[in-house]
N, C-alpha and C. Protein backbone atom coordinates (compact mmCIF):
# COMPACT_ATOMS: atom_id res chain seq x y z
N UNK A 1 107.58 107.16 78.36
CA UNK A 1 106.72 107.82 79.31
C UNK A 1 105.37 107.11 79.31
N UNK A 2 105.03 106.75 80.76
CA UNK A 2 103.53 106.14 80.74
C UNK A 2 102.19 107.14 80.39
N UNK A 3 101.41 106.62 79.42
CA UNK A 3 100.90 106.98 79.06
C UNK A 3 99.68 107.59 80.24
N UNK A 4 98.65 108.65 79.73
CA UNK A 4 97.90 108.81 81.00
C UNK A 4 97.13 107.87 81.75
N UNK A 5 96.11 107.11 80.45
CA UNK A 5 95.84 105.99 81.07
C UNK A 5 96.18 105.02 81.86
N UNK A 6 97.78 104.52 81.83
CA UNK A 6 98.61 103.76 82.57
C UNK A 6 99.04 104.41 83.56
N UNK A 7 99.22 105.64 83.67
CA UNK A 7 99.43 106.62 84.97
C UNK A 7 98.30 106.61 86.12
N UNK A 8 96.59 106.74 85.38
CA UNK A 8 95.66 106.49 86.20
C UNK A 8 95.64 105.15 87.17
N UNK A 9 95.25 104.35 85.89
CA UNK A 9 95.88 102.62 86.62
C UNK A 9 96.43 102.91 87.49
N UNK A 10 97.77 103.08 87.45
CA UNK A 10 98.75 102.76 88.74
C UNK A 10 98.49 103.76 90.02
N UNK A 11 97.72 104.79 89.75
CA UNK A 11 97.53 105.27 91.31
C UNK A 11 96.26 104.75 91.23
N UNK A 12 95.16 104.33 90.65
CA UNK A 12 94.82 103.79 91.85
C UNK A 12 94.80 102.46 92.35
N UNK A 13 95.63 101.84 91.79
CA UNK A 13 96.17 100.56 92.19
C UNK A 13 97.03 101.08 93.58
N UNK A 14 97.95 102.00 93.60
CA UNK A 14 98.82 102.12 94.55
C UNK A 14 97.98 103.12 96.09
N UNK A 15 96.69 103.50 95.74
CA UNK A 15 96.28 103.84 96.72
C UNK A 15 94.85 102.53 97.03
N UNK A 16 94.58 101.71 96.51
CA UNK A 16 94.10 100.41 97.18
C UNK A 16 95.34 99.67 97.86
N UNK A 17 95.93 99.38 97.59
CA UNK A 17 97.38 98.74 98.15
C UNK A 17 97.52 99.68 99.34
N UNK A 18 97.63 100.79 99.44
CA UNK A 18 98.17 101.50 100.69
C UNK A 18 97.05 101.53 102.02
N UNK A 19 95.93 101.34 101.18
CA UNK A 19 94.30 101.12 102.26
C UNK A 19 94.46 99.46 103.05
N UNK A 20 94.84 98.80 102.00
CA UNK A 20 94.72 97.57 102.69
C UNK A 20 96.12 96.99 102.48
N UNK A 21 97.02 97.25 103.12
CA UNK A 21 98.67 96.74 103.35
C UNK A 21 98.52 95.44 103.48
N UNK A 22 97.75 94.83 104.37
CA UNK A 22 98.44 93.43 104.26
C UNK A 22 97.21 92.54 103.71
N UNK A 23 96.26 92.79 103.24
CA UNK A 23 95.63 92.31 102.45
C UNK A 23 95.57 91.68 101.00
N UNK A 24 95.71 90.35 100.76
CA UNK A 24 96.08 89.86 99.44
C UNK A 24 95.48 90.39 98.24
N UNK A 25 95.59 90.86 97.23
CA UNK A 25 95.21 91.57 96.46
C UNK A 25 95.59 90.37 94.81
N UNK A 26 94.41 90.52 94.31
CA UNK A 26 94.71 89.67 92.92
C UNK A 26 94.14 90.87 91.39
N UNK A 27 95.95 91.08 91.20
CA UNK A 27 95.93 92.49 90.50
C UNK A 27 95.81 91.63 89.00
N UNK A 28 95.15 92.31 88.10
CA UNK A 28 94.50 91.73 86.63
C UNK A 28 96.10 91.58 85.98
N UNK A 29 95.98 90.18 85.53
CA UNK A 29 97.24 89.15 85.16
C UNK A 29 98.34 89.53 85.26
N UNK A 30 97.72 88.74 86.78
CA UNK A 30 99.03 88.59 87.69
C UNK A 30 98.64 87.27 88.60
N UNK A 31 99.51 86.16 88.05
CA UNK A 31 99.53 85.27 88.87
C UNK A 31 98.73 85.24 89.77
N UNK A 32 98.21 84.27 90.93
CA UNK A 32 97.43 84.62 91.96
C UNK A 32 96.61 83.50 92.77
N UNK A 33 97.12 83.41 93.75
CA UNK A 33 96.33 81.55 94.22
C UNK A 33 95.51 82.22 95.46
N UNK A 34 94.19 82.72 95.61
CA UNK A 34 93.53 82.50 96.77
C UNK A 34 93.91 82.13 97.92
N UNK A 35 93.84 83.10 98.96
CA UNK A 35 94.31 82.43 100.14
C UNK A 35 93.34 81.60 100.81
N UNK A 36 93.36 80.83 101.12
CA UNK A 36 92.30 79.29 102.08
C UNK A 36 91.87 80.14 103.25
N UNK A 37 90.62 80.57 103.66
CA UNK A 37 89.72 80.82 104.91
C UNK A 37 90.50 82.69 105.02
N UNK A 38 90.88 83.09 103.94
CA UNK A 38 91.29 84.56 104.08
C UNK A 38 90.48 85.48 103.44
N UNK A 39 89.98 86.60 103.65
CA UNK A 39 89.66 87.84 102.60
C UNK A 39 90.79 87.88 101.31
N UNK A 40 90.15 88.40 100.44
CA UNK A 40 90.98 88.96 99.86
C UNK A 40 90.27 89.90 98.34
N UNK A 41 91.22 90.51 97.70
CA UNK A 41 90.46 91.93 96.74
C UNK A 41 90.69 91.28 95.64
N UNK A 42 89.86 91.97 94.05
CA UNK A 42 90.07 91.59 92.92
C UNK A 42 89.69 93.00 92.35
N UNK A 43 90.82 93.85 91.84
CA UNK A 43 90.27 95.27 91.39
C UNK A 43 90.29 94.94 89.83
N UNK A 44 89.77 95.67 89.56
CA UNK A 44 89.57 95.98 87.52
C UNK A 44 89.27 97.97 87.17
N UNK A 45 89.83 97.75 86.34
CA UNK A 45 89.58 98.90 85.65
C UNK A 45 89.13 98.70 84.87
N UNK A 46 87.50 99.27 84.24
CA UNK A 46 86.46 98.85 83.43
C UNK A 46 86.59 100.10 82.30
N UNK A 47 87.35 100.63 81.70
CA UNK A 47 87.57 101.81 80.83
C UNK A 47 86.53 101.90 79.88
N UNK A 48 85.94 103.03 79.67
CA UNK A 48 84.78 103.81 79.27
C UNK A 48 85.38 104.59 77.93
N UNK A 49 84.49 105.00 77.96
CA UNK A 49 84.24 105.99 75.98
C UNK A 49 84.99 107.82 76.43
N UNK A 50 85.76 107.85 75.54
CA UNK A 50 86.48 108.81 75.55
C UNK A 50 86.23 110.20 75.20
N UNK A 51 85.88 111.36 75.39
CA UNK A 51 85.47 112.25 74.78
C UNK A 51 86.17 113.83 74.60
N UNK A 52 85.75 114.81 73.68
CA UNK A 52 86.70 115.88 73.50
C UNK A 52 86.52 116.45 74.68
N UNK A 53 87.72 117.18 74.89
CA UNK A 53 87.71 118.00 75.96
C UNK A 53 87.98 119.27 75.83
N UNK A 54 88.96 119.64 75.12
CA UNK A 54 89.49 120.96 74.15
C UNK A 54 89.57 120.44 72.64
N UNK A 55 89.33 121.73 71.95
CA UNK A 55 89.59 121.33 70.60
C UNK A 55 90.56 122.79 70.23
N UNK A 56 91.40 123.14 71.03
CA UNK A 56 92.48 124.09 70.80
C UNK A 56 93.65 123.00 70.69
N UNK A 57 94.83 124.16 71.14
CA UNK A 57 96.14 123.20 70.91
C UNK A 57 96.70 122.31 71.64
N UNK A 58 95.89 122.32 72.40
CA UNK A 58 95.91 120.88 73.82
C UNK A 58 95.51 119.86 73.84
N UNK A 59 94.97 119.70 72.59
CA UNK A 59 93.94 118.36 72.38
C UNK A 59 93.92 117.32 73.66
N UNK A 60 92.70 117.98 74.89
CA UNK A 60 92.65 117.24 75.71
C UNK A 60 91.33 116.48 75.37
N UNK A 61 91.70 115.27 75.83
CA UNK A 61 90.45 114.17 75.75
C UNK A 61 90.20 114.15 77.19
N UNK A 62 89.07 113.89 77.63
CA UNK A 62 88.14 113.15 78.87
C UNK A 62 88.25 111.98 78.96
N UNK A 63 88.76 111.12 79.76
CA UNK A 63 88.07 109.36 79.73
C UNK A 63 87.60 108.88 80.63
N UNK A 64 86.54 108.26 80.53
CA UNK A 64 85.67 108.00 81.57
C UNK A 64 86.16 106.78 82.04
N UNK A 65 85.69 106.14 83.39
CA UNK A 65 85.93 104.28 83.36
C UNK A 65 85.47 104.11 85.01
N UNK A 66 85.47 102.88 85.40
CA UNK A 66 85.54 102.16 86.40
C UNK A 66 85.56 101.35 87.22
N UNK A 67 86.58 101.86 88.10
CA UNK A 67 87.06 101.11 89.08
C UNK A 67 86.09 99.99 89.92
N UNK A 68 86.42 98.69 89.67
CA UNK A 68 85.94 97.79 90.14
C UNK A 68 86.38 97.14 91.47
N UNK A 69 86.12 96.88 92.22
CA UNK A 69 87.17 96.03 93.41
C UNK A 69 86.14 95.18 94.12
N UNK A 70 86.31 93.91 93.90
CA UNK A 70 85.50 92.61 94.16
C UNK A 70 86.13 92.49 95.45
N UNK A 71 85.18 92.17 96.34
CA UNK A 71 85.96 91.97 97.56
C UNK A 71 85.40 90.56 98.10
N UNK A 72 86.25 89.45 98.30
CA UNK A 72 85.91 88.02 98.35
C UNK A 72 86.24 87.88 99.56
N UNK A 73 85.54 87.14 100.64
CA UNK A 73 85.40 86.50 102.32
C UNK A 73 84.97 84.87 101.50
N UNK A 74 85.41 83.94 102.55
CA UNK A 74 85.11 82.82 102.47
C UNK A 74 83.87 82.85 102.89
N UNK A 75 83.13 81.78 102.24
CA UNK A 75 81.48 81.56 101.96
C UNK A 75 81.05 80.73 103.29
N UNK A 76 79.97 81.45 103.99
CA UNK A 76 79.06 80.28 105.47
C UNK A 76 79.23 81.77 106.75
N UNK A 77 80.44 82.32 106.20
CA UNK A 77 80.91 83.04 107.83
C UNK A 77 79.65 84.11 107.77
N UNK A 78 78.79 84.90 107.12
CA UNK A 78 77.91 86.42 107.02
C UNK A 78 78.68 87.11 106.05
N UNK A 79 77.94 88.08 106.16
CA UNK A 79 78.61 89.06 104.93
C UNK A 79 79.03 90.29 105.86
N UNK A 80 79.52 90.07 107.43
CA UNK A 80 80.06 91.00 108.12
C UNK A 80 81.49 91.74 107.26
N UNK A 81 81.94 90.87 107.18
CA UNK A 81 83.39 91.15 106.52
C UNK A 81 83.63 91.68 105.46
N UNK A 82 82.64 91.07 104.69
CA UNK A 82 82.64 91.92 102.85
C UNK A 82 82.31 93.16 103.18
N UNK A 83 80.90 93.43 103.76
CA UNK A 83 80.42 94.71 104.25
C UNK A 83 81.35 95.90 104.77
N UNK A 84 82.57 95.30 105.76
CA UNK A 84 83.21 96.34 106.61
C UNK A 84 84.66 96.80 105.22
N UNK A 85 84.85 95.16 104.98
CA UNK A 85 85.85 95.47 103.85
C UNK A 85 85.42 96.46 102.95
N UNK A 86 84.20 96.35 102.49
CA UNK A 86 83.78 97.51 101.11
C UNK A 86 83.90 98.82 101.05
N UNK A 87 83.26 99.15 102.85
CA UNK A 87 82.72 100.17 103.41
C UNK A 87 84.14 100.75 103.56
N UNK A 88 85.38 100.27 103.70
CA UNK A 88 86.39 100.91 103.46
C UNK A 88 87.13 101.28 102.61
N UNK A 89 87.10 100.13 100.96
CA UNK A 89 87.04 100.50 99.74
C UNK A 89 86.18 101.91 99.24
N UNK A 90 84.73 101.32 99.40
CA UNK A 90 84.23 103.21 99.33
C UNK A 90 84.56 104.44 100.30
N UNK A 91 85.61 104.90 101.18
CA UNK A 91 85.63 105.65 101.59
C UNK A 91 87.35 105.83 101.37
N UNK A 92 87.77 104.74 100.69
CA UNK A 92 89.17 104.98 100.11
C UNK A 92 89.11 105.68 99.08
N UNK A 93 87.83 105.74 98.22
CA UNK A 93 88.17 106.63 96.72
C UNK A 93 86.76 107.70 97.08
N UNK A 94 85.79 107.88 97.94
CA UNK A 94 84.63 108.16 97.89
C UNK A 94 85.29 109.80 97.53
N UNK A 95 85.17 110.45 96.09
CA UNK A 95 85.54 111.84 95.79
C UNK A 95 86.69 112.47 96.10
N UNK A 96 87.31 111.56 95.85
CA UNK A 96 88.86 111.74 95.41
C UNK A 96 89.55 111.84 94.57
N UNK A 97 90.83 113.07 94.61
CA UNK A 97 91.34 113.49 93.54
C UNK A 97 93.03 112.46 93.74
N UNK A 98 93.55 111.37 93.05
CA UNK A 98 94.33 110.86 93.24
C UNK A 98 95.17 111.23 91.79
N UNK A 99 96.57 112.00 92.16
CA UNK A 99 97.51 112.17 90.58
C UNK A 99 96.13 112.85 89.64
N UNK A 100 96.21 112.07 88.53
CA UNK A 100 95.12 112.32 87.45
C UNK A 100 93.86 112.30 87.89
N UNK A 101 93.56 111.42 88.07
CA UNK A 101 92.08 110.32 88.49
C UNK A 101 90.71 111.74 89.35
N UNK A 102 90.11 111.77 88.98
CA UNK A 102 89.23 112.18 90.00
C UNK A 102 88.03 111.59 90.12
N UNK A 103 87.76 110.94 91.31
CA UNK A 103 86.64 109.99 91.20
C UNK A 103 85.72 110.25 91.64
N UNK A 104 84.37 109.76 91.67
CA UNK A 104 82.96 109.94 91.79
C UNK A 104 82.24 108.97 92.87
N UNK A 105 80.97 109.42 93.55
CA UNK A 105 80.43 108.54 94.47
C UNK A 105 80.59 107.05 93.99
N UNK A 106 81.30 106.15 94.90
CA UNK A 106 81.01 104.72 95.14
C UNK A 106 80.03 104.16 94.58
N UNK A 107 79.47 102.91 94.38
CA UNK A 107 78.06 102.43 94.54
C UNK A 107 78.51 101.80 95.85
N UNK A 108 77.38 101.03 96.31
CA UNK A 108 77.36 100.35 97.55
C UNK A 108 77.52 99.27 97.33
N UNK A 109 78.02 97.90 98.28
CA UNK A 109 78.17 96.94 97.54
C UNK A 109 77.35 95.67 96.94
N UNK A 110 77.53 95.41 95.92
CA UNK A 110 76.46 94.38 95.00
C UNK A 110 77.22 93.11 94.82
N UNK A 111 76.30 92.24 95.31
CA UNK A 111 76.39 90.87 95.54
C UNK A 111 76.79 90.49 94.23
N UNK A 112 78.15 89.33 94.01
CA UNK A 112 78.73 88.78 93.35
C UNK A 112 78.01 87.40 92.94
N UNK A 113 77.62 86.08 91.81
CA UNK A 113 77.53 85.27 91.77
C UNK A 113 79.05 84.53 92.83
N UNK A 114 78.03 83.33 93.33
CA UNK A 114 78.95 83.08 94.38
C UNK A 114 80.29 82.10 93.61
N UNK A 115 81.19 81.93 94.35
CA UNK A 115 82.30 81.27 93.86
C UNK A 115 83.08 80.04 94.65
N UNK A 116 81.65 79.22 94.85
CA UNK A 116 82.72 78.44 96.36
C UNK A 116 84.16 78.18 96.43
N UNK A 117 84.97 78.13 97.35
CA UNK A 117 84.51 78.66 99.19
C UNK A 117 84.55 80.56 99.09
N UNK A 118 83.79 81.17 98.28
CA UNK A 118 83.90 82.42 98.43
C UNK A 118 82.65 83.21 98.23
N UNK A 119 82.54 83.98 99.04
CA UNK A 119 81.08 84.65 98.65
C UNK A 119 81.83 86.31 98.31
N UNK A 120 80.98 86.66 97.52
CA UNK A 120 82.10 88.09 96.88
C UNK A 120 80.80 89.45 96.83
N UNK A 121 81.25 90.74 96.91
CA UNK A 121 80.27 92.13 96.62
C UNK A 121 81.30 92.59 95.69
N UNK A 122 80.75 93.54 94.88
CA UNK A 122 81.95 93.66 93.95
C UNK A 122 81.31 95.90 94.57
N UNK A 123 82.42 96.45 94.73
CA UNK A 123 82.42 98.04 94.90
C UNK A 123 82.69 98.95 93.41
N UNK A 124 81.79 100.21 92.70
CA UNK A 124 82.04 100.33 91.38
C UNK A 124 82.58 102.21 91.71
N UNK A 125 83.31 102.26 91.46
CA UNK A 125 83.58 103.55 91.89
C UNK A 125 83.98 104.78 90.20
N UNK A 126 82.97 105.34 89.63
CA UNK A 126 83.37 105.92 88.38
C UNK A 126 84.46 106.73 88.44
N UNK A 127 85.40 107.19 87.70
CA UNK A 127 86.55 108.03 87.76
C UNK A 127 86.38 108.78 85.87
N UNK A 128 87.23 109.53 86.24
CA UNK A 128 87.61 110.28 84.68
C UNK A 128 89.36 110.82 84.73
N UNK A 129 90.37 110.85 83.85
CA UNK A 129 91.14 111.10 84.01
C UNK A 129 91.28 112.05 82.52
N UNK A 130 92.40 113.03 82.38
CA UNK A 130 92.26 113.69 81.28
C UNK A 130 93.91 113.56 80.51
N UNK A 131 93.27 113.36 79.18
CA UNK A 131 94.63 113.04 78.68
C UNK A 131 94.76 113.84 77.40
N UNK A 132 96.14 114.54 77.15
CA UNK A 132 96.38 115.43 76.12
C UNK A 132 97.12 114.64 74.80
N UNK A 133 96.82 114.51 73.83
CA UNK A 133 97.29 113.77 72.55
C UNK A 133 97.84 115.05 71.64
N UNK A 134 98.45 114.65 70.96
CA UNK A 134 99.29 115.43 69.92
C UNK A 134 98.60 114.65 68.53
N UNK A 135 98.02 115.86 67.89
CA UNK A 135 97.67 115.72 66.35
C UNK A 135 98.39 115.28 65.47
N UNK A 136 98.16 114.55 64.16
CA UNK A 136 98.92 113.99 63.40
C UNK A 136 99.21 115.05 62.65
């Protein structure tokens, strides 16, 4: 059984994927060659410090973390595209309850060191998911 953490992961991996269907997506190691003069995403899950949540027989923990999603346009064209791309990343998770996950206001997007041919904003979206452990 996947653990909660790995349960979070995958939805919201599977609800970025469902926002942008045909959009190339470069999911953390996993193969992945840039498409030439295309958009394309780079998500991360940045996992945070864990804390009690119950201290009855549920031993639920809190975990904090977040969702990263770099969004890369080829470099010269404006930042029309990163902008509209983001602006749909934040309104894909903007306080949403996905499976576990419940996530928190967006940031807006923040300019990436550039990567020629790519100019990148990276979108930070905090989440918490809650996970129950069994005592030794």
């Amino acid at each position: 059984m996947p653990s909660a953490l790995d349960a979070a992961t995958r939805a919201l991996e599977t609800r970025l994927h469902a926002a942008f269907p045909t959009t190339p997506i470069a999911w953390p190691n996993v193969e992945f060659t840039a498409p030439p003069g295309k958009a394309y995403l780079q998500p991360w899950v940045l996992w945070g410090a864990g804390q009690l949540f119950t201290m009855g027989p549920s031993h639920a923990n809190r975990v904090v973390g977040v969702y990263q999603v770099n969004v890369w346009v080829p470099l010269g064209r404006g930042a029309g595209l990163s902008l509209d791309m983001s602006d749909l990343v934040r309104t894909t998770f903007n306080r949403i309850v996905v499976d576990s996950v419940r996530c928190d206001a967006p940031s807006g997007p923040a300019p990436l060191e550039e990567e020629p041919p790519w100019y990148g904003v990276a979108v930070s979206i905090p989440f918490f998911v809650h996970e129950t452990t069994s005592m030794p």
